[in-house]
Protein backbone atom coordinates (compact mmCIF):
# COMPACT_ATOMS: atom_id res chain seq x y z
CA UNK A 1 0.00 0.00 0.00
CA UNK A 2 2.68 2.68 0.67
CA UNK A 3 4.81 1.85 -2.78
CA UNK A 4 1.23 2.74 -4.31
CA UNK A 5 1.43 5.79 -2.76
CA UNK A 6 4.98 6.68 -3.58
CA UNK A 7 4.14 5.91 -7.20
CA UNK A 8 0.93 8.09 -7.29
CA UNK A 9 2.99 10.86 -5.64
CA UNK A 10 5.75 10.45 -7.94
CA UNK A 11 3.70 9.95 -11.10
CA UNK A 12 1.34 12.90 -10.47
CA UNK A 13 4.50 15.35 -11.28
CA UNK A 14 5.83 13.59 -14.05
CA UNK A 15 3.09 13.61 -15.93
CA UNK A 16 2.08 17.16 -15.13
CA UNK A 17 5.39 18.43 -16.55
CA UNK A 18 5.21 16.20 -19.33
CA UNK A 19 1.81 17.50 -20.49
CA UNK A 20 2.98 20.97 -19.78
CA UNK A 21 6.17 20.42 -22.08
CA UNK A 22 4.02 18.46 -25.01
CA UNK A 23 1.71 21.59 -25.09
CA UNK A 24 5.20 24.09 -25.28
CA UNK A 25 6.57 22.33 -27.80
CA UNK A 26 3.19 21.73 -30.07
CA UNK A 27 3.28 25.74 -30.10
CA UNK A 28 6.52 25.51 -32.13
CA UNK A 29 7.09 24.61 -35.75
CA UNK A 30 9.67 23.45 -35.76
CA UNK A 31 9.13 20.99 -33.11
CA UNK A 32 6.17 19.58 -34.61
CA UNK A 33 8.06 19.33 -37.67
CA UNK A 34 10.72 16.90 -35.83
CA UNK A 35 8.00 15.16 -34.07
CA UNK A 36 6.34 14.60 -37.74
CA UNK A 37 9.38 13.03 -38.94
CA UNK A 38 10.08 11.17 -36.25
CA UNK A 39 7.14 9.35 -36.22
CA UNK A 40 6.42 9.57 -39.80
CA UNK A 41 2.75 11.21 -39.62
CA UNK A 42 1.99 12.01 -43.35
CA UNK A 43 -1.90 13.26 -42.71
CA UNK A 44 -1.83 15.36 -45.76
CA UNK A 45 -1.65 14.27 -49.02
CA UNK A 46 1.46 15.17 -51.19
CA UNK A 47 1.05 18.82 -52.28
CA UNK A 48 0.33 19.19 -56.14
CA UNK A 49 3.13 20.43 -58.04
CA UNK A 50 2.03 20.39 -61.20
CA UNK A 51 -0.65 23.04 -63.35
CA UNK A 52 -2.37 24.42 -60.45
CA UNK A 53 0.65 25.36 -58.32
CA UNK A 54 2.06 26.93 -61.28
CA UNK A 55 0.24 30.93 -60.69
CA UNK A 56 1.71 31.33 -57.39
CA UNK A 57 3.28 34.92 -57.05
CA UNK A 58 7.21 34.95 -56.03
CA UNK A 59 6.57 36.58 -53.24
CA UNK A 60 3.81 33.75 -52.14
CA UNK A 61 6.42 31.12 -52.76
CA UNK A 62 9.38 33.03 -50.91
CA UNK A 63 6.77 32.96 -48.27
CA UNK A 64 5.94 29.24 -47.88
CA UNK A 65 9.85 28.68 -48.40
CA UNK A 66 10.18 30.50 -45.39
CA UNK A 67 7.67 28.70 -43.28
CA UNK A 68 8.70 25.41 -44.44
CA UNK A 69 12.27 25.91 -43.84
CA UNK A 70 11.91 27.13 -40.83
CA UNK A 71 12.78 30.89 -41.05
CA UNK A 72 9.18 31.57 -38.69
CA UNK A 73 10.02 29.68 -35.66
CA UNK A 74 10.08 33.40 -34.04
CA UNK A 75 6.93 34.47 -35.75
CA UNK A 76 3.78 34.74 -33.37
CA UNK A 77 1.28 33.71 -35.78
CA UNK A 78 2.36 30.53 -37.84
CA UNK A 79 0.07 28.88 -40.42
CA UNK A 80 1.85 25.86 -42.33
CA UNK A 81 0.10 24.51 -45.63
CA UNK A 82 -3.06 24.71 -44.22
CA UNK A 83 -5.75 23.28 -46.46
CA UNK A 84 -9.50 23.06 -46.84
CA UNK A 85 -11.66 20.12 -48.64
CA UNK A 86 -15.67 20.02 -48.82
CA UNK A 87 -17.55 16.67 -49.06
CA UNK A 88 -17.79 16.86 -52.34
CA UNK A 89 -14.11 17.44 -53.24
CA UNK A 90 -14.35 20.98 -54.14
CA UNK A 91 -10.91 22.50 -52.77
CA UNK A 92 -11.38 25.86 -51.05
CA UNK A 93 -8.25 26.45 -49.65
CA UNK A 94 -4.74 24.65 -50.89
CA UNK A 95 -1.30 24.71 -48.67
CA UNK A 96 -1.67 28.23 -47.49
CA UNK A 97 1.29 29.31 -45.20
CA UNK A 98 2.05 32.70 -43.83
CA UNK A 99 4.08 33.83 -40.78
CA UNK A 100 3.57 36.71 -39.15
CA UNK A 101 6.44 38.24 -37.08
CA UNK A 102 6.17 40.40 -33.31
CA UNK A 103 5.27 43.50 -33.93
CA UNK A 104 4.19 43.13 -37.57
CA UNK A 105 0.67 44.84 -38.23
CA UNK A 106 -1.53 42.00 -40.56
């Protein structure tokens, strides 16, 4: 009965700080990036290269670059390839990524 008890008080702690640590790092892209790769969670499908990604402004692309490589891990505001698909496979919104940096009026 006490080495319950010793458990329950040590476990209570542990687990506390570990939630507390899981929720700092899912605020940071870069860490959810590593923990993406690590455990190899593909829940998007590959982003489409071909005709449709072709009208993208430079400064869109430079943009996504940015966010994908990592350049926004400062930024307060992160959005990474964020996409939208109805039902019925109309496509509202494809791999939209913006950053948006302290300070920065958006």
């Amino acid at each position: 009965c006490l080495w319950e008890i010793v458990f329950l008080a040590w476990q209570s702690p542990v687990y506390l700080i570990l939630a507390m640590k899981i929720d700092e790092w899912s605020a940071n892209p870069r860490a959810v990036t590593i923990f993406r790769n690590i455990f190899c969670c593909t829940w998007r499908s590959s982003r489409v290269v071909g005709s449709e990604r072709s009208n993208i402004d430079n400064d869109v692309a430079a943009e996504e670059n940015r966010i994908l490589t990592g350049g926004a891990n400062d930024d307060l505001i992160v959005l990474s390839q964020l996409g939208k698909v109805y039902g019925n496979g109309k496509m509202a919104v494809d791999s939209l990524s913006f950053g948006i940096p302290p300070g920065q009026c958006f």
